[in-house]
N, C-alpha and C. Protein backbone atom coordinates (compact mmCIF):
# COMPACT_ATOMS: atom_id res chain seq x y z
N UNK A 1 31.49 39.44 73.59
CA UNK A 1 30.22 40.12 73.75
C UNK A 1 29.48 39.56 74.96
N UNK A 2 29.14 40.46 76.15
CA UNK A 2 27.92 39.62 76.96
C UNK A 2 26.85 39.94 76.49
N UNK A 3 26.14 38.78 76.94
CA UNK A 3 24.89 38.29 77.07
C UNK A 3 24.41 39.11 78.02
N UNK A 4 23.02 40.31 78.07
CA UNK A 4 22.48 40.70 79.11
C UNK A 4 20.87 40.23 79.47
N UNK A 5 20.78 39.19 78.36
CA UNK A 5 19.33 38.80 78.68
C UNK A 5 19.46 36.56 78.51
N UNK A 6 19.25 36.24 79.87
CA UNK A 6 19.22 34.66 79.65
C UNK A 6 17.86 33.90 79.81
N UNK A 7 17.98 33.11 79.17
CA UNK A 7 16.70 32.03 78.92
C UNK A 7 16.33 31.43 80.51
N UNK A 8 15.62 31.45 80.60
CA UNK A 8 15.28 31.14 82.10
C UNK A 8 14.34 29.39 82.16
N UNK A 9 13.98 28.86 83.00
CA UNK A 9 13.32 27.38 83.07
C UNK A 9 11.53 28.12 82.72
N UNK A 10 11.08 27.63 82.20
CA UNK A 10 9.76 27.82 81.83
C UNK A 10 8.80 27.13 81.29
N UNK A 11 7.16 27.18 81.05
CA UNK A 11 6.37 26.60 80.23
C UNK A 11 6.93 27.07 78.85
N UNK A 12 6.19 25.80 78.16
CA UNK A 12 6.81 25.87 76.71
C UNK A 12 5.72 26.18 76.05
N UNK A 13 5.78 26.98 74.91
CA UNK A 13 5.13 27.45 74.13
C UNK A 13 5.51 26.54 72.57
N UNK A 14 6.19 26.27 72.04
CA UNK A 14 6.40 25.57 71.18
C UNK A 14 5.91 24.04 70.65
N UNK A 15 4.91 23.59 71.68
CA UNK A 15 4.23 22.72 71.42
C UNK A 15 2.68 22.61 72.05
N UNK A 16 1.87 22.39 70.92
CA UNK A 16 0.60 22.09 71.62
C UNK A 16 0.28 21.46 72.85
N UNK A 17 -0.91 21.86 73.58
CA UNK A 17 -0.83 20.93 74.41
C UNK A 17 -1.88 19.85 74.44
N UNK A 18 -2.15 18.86 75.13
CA UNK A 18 -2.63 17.27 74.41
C UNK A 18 -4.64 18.06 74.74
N UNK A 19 -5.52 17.19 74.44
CA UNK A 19 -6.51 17.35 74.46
C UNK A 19 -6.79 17.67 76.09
N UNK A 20 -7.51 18.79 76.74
CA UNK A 20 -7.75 18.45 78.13
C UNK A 20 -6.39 20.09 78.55
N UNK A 21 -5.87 20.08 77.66
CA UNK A 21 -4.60 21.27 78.16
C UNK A 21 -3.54 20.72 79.11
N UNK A 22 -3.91 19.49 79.96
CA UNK A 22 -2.80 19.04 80.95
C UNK A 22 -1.90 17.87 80.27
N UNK A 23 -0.76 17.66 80.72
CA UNK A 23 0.32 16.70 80.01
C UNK A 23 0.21 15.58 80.93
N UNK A 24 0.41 14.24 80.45
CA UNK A 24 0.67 12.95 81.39
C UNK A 24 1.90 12.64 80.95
N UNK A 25 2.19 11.60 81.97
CA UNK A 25 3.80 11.26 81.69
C UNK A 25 3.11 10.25 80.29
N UNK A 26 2.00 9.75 79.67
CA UNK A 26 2.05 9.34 78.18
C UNK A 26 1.86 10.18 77.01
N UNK A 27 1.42 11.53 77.67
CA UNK A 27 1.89 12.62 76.58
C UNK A 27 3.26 12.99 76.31
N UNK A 28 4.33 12.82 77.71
CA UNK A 28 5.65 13.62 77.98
C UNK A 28 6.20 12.46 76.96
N UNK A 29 5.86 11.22 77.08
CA UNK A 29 6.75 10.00 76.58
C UNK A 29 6.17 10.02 74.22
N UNK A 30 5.62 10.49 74.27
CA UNK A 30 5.21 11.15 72.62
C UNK A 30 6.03 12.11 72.30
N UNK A 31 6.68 13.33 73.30
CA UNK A 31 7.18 14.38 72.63
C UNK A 31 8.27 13.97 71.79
N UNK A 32 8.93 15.06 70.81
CA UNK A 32 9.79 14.51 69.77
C UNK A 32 11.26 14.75 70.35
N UNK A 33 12.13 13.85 69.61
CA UNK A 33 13.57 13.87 70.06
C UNK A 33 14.23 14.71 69.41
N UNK A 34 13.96 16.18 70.17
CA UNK A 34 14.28 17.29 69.33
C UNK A 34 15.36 17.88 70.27
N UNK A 35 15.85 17.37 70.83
CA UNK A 35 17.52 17.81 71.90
C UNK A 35 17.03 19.04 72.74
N UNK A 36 15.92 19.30 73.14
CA UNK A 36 15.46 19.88 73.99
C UNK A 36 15.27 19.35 75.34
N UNK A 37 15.57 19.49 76.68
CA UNK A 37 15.53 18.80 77.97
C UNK A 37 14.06 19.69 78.45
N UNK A 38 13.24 18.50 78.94
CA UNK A 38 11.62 19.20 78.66
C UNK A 38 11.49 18.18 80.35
N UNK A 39 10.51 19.17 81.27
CA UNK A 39 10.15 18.37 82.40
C UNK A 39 8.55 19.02 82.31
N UNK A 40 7.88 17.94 83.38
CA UNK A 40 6.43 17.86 83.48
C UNK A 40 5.94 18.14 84.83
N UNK A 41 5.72 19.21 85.20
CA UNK A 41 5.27 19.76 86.60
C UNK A 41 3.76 19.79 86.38
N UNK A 42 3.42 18.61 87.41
CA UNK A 42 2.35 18.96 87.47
C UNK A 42 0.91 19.18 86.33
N UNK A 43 1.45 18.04 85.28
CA UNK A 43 0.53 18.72 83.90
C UNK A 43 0.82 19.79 82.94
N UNK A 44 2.09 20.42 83.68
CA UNK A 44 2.53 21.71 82.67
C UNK A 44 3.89 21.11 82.19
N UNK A 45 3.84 21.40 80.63
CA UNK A 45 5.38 21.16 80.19
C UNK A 45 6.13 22.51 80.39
N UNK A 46 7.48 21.70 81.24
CA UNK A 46 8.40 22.75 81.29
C UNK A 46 9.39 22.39 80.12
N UNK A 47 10.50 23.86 79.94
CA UNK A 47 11.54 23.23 79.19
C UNK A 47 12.70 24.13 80.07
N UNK A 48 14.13 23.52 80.29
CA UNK A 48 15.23 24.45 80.56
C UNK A 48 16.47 24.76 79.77
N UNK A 49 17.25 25.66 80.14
CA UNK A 49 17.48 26.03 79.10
C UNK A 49 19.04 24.84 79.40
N UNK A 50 19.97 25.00 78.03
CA UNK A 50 20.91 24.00 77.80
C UNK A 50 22.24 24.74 79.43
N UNK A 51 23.31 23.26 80.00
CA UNK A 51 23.77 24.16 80.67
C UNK A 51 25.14 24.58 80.48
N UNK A 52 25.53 25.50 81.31
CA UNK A 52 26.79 25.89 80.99
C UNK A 52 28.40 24.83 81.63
N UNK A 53 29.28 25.05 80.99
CA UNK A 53 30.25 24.42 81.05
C UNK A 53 30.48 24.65 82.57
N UNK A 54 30.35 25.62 83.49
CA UNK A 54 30.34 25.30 85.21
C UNK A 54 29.33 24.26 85.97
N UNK A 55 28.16 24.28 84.99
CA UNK A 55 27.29 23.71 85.62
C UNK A 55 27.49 22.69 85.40
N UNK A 56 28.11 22.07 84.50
CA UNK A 56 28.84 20.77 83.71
C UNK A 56 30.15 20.03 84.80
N UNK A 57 30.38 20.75 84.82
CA UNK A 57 31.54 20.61 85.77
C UNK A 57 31.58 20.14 87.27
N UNK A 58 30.19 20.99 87.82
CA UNK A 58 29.83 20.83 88.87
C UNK A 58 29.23 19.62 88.94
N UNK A 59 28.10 19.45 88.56
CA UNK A 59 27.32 18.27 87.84
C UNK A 59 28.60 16.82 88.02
N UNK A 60 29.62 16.87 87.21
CA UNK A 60 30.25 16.09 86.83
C UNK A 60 31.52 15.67 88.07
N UNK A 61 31.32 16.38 88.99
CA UNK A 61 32.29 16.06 90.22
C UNK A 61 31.59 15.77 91.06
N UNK A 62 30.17 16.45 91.38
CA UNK A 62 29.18 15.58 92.12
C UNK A 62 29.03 14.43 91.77
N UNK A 63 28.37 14.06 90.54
CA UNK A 63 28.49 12.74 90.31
C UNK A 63 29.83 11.21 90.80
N UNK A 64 30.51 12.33 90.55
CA UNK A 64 31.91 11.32 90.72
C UNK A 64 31.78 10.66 92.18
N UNK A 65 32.21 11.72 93.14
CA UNK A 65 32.39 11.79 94.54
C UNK A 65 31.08 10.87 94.91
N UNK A 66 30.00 10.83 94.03
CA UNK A 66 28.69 10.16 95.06
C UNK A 66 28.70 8.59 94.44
N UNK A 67 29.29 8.27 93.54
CA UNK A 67 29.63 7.48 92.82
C UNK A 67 30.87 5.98 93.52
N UNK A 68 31.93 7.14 93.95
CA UNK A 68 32.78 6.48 95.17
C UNK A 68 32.01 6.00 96.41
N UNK A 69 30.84 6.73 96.96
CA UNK A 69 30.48 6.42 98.09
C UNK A 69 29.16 5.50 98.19
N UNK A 70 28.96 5.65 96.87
CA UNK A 70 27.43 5.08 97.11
C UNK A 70 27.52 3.85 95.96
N UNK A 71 27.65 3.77 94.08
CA UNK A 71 27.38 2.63 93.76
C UNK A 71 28.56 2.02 93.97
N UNK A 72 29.85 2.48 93.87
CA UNK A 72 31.08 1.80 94.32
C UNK A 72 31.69 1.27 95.66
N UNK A 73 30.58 1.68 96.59
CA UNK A 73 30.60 1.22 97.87
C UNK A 73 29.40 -0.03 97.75
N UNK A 74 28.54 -0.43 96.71
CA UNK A 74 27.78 -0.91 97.20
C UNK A 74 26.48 -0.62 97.27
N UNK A 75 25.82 0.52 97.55
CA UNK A 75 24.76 1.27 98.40
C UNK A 75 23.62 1.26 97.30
N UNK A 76 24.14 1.07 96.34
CA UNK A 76 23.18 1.79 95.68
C UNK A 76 23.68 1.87 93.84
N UNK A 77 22.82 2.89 93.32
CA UNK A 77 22.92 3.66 92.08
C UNK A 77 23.05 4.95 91.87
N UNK A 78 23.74 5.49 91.34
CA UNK A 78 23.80 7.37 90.53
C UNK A 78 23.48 7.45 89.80
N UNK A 79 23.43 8.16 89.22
CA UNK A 79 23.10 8.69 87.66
C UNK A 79 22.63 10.29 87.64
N UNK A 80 22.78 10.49 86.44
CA UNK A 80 23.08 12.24 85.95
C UNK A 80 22.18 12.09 84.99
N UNK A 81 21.66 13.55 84.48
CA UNK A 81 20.92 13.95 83.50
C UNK A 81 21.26 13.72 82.38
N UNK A 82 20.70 13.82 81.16
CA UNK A 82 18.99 13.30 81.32
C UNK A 82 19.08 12.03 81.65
N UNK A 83 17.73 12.00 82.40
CA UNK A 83 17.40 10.76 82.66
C UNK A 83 16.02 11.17 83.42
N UNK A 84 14.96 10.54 83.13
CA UNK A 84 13.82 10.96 83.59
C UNK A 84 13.38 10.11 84.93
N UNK A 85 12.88 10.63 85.85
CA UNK A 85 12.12 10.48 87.04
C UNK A 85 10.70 10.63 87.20
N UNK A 86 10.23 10.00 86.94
CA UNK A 86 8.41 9.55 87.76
C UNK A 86 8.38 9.95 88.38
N UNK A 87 7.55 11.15 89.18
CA UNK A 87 7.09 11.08 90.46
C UNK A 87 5.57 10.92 91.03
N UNK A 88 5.03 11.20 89.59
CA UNK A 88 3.66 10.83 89.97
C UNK A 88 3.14 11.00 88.24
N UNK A 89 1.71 10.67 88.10
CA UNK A 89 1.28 10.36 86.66
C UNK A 89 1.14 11.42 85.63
N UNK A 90 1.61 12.87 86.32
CA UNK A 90 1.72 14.23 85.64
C UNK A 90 2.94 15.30 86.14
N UNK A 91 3.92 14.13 86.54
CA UNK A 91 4.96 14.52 87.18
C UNK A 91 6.35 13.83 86.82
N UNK A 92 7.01 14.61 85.35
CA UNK A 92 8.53 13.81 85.06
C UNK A 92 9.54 14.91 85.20
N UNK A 93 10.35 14.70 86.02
CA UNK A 93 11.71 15.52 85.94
C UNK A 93 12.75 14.96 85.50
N UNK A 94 14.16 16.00 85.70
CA UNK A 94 15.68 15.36 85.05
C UNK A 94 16.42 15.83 86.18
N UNK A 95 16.45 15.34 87.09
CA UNK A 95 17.63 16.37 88.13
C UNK A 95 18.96 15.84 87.59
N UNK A 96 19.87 16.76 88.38
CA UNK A 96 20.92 16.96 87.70
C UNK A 96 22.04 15.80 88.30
N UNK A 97 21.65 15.14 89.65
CA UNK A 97 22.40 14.03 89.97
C UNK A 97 21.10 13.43 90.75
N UNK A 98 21.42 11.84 90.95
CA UNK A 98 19.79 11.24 90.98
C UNK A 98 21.03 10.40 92.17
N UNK A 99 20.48 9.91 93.01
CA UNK A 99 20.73 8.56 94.10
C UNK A 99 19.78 7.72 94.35
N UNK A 100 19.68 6.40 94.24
CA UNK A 100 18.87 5.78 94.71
C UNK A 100 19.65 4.78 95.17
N UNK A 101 19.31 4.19 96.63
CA UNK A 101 20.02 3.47 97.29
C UNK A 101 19.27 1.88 97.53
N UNK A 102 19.88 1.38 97.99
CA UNK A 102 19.19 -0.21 97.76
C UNK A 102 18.23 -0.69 98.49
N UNK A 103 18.05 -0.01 99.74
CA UNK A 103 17.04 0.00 100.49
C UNK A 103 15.24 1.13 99.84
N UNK A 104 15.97 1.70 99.00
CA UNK A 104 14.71 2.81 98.49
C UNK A 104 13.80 2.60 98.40
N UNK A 105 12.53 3.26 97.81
CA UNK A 105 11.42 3.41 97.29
C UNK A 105 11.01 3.47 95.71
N UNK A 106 12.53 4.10 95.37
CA UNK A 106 11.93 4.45 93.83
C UNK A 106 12.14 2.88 93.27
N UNK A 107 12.14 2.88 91.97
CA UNK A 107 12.64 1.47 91.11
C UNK A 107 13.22 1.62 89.80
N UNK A 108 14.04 1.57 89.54
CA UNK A 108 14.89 1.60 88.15
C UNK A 108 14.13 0.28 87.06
N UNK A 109 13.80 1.08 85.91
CA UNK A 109 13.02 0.31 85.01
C UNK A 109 14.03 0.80 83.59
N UNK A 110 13.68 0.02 82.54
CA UNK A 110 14.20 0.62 81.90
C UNK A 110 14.12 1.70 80.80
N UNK A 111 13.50 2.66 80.82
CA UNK A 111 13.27 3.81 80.72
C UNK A 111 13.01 4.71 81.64
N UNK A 112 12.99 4.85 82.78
CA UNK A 112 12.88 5.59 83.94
C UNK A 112 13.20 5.30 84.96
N UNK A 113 13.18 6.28 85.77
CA UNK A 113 13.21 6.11 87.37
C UNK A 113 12.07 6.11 87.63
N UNK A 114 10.77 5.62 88.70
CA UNK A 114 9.69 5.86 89.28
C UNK A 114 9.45 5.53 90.66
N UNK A 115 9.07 6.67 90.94
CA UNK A 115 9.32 6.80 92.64
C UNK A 115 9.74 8.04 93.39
N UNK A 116 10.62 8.13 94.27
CA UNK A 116 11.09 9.09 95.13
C UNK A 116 12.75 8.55 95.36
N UNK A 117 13.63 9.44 94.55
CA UNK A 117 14.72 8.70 95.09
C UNK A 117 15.07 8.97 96.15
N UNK A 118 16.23 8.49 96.24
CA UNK A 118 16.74 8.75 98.16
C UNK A 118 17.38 10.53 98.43
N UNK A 119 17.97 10.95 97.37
CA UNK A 119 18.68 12.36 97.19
C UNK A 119 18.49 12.48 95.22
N UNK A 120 18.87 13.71 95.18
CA UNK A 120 18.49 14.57 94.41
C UNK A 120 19.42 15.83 94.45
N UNK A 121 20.11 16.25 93.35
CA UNK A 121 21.17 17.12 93.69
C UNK A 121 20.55 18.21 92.15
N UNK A 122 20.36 19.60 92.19
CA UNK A 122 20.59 20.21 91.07
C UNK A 122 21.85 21.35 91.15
N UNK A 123 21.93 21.51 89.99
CA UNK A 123 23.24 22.44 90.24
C UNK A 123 22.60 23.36 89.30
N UNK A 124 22.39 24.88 90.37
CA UNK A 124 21.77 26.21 89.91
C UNK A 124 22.71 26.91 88.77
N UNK A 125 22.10 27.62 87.73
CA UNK A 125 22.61 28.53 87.13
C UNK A 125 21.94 29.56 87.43
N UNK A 126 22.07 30.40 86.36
CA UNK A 126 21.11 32.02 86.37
C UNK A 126 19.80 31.76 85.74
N UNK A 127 19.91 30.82 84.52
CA UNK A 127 18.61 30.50 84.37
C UNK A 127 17.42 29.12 85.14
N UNK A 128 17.85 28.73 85.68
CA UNK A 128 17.34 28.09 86.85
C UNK A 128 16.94 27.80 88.31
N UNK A 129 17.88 29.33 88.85
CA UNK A 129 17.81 29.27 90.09
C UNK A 129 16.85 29.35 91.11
N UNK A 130 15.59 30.04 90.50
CA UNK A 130 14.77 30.29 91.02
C UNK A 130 13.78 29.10 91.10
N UNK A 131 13.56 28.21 89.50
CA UNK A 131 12.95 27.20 89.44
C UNK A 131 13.59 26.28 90.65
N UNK A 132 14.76 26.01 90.44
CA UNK A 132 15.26 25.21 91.27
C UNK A 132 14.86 25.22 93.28
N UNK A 133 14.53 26.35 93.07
CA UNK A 133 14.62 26.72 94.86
C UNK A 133 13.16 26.85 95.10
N UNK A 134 12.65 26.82 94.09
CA UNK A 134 11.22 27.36 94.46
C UNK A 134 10.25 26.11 94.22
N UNK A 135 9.84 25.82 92.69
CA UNK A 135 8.99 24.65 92.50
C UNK A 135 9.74 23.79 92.59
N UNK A 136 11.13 23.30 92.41
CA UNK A 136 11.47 21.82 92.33
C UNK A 136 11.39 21.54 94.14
N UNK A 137 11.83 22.62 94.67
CA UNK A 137 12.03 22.27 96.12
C UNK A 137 10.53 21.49 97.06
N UNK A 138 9.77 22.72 96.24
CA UNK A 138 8.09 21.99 96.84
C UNK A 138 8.34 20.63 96.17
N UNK A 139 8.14 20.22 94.94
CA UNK A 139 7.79 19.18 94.61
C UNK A 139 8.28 18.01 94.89
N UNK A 140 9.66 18.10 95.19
CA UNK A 140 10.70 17.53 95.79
C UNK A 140 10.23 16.54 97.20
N UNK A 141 10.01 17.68 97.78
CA UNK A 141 9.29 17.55 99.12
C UNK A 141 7.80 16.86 99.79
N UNK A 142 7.07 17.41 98.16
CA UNK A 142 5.54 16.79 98.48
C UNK A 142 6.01 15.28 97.74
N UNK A 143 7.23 14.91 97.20
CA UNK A 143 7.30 13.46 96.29
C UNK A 143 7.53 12.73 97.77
N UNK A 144 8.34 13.45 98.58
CA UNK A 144 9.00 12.38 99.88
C UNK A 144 10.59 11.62 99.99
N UNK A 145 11.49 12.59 98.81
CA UNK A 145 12.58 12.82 98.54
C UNK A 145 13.12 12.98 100.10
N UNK A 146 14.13 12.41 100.29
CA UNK A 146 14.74 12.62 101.88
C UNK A 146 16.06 13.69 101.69
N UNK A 147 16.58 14.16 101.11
CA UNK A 147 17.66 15.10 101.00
C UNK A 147 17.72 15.67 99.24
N UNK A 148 17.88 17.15 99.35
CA UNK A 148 17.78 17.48 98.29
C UNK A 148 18.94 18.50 98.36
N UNK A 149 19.98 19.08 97.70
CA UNK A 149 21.08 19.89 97.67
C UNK A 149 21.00 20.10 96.42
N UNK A 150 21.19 21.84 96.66
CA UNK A 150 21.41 22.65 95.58
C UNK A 150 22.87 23.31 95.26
N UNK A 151 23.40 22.86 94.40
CA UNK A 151 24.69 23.41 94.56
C UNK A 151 24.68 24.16 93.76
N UNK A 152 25.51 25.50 93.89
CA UNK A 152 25.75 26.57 93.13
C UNK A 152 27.80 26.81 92.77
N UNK A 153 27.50 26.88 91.40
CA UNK A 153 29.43 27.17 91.11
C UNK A 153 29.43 28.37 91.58
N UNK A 154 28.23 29.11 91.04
CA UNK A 154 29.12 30.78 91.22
C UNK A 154 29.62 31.14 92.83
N UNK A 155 29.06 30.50 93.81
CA UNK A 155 29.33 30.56 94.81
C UNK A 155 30.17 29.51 95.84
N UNK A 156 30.25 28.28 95.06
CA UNK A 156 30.95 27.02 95.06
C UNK A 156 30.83 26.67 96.72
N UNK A 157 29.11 26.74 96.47
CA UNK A 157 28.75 26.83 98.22
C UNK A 157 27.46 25.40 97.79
N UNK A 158 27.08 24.28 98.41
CA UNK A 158 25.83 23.62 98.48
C UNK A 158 24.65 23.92 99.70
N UNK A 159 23.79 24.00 99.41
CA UNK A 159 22.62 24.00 100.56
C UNK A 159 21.69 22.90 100.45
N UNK A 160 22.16 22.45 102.18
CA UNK A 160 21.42 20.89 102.19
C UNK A 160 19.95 21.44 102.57
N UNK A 161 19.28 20.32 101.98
CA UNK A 161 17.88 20.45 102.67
C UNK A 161 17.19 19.00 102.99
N UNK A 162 17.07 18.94 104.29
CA UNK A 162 17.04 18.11 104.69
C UNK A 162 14.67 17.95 104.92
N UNK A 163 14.37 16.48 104.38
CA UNK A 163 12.79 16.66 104.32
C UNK A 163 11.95 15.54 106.18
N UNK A 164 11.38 16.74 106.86
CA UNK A 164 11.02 16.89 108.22
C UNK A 164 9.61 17.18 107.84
N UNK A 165 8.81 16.06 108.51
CA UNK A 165 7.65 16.24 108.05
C UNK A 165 6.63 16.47 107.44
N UNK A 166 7.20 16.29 105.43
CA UNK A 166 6.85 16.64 104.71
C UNK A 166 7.23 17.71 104.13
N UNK A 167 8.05 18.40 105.07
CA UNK A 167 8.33 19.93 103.86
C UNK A 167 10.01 19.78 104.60
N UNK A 168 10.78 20.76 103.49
CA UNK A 168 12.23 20.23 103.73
C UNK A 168 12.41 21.52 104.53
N UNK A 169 13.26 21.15 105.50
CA UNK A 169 14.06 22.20 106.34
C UNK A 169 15.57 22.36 105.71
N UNK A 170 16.00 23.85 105.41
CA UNK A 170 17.35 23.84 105.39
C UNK A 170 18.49 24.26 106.35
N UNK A 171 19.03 23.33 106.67
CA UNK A 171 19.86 22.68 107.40
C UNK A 171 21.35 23.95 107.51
N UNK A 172 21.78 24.02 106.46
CA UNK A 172 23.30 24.86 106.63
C UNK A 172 23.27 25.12 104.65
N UNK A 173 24.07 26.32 104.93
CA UNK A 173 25.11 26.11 103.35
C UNK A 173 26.68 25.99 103.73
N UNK A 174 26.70 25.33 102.59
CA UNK A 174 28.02 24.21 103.16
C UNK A 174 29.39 24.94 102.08
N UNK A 175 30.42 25.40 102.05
CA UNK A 175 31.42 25.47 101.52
C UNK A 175 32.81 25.40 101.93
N UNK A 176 34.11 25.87 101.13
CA UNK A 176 35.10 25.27 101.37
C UNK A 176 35.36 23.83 101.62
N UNK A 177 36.20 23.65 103.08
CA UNK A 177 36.39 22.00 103.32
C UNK A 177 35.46 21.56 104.45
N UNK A 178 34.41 22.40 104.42
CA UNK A 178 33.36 22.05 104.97
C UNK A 178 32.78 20.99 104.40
N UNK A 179 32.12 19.62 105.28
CA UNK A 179 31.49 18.58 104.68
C UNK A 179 30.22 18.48 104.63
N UNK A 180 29.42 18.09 103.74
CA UNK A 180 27.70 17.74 103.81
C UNK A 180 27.55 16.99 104.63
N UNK A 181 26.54 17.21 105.88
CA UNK A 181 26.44 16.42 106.56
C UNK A 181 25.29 15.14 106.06
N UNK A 182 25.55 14.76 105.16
CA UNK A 182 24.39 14.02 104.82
C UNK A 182 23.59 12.78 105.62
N UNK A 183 22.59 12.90 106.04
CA UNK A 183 21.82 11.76 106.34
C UNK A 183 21.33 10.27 105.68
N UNK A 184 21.86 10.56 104.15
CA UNK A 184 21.20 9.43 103.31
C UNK A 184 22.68 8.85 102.74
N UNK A 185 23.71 9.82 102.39
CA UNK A 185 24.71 9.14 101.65
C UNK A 185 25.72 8.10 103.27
N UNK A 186 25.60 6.63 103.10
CA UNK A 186 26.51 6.10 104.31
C UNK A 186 28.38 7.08 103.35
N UNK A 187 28.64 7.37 105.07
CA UNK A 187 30.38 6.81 104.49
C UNK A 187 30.64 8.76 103.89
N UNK A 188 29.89 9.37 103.68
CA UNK A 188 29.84 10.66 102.96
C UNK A 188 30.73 11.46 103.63
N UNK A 189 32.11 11.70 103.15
CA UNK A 189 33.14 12.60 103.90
C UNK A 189 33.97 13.28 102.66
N UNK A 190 33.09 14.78 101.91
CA UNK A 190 34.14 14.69 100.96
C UNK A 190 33.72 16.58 101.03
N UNK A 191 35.07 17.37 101.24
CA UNK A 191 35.31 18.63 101.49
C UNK A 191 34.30 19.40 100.32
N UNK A 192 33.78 19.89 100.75
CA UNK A 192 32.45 20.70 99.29
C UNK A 192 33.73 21.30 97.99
N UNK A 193 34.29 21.67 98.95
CA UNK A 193 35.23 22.25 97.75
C UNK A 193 35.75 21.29 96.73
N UNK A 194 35.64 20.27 96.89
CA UNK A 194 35.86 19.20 95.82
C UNK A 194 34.84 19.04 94.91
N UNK A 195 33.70 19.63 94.80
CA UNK A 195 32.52 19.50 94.24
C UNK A 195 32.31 20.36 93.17
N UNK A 196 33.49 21.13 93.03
CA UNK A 196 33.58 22.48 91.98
C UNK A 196 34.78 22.82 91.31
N UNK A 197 34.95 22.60 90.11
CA UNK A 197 36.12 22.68 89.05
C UNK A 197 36.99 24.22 89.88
């Protein structure tokens, strides 16, 4: 049977919101451990929806590949969702692959990330794509995130975006054995097409 109608990234309706109507990251850190993946834009709770086994996939070879180059080289740390990110006191996200390198800004605590990591990778579905390109990209950008890539399976294409004066410029979309030219990952030589089951 298909599916002709999908859950898309959105405000949540399923929970009150704290006194004042806006969320802090000590309201976000109260919500219940109800297997829901819930982010905080800006005072608004978002929630997205669960992802699919491509996006899993994708997710899960990015990780790998940045993993070889960056904590196994040394450079740094990875990590994958969930896992929450600080970016400011009404501002928690989950991107879908996180970098922070040893020279950074952000700081690994133990319950969060807080800061700006060095890169930031999400991997678009149908119900996210728009969130993804639209508000995460601003916010991304106003945090001071230096590279942000969106990779997409259905198209098994990434688009770098590289951040120039505060707002990110995009640079190329990258597929096949075409390589990311990345500015933040040292050592980064790995054909995009490896990035997709």
């Amino acid at each position: 049977m298909t599916v002709d109608i999908l859950p898309v990234a959105g405000p949540v309706a399923h929970l009150p919101p704290p006194p004042g109507g806006r969320w802090t990251v000590a309201d976000y850190e109260r919500l219940p451990d109800d297997g829901q993946r819930y982010e905080l834009i800006d005072g608004e709770l978002r929630m997205a929806p669960a992802p699919n086994p491509d996006h899993q996939t994708t997710s899960g070879l990015i990780f790998y590949h940045l993993m070889q180059c960056v904590q196994l080289a040394g450079h740094g740390r990875v990590f994958t969702a969930p896992l929450d990110v600080e970016l400011s006191p009404t501002t928690v996200v989950q991107p879908d692959v996180v970098v922070i390198l040893n020279s950074g800004a952000a700081t690994i605590t133990t319950q969060r990330i807080v800061g700006p990591p060095d890169l930031v990778v999400e991997v678009v579905s149908p119900g996210t794509a728009s969130y993804d390109r639209r508000e995460k990209r601003d916010l991304y950008a106003a945090a001071g995130i230096g590279e942000y890539w969106i990779a997409d399976p259905g198209h098994r294409a990434v688009e770098l975006l590289i951040l120039v004066g505060g707002a990110y410029r995009a640079d190329h979309v990258y597929r096949g054995q075409a390589v990311i030219p990345s500015q933040v990952i040292p050592g980064w030589n790995v054909a995009t097409d490896l990035l997709f089951g």
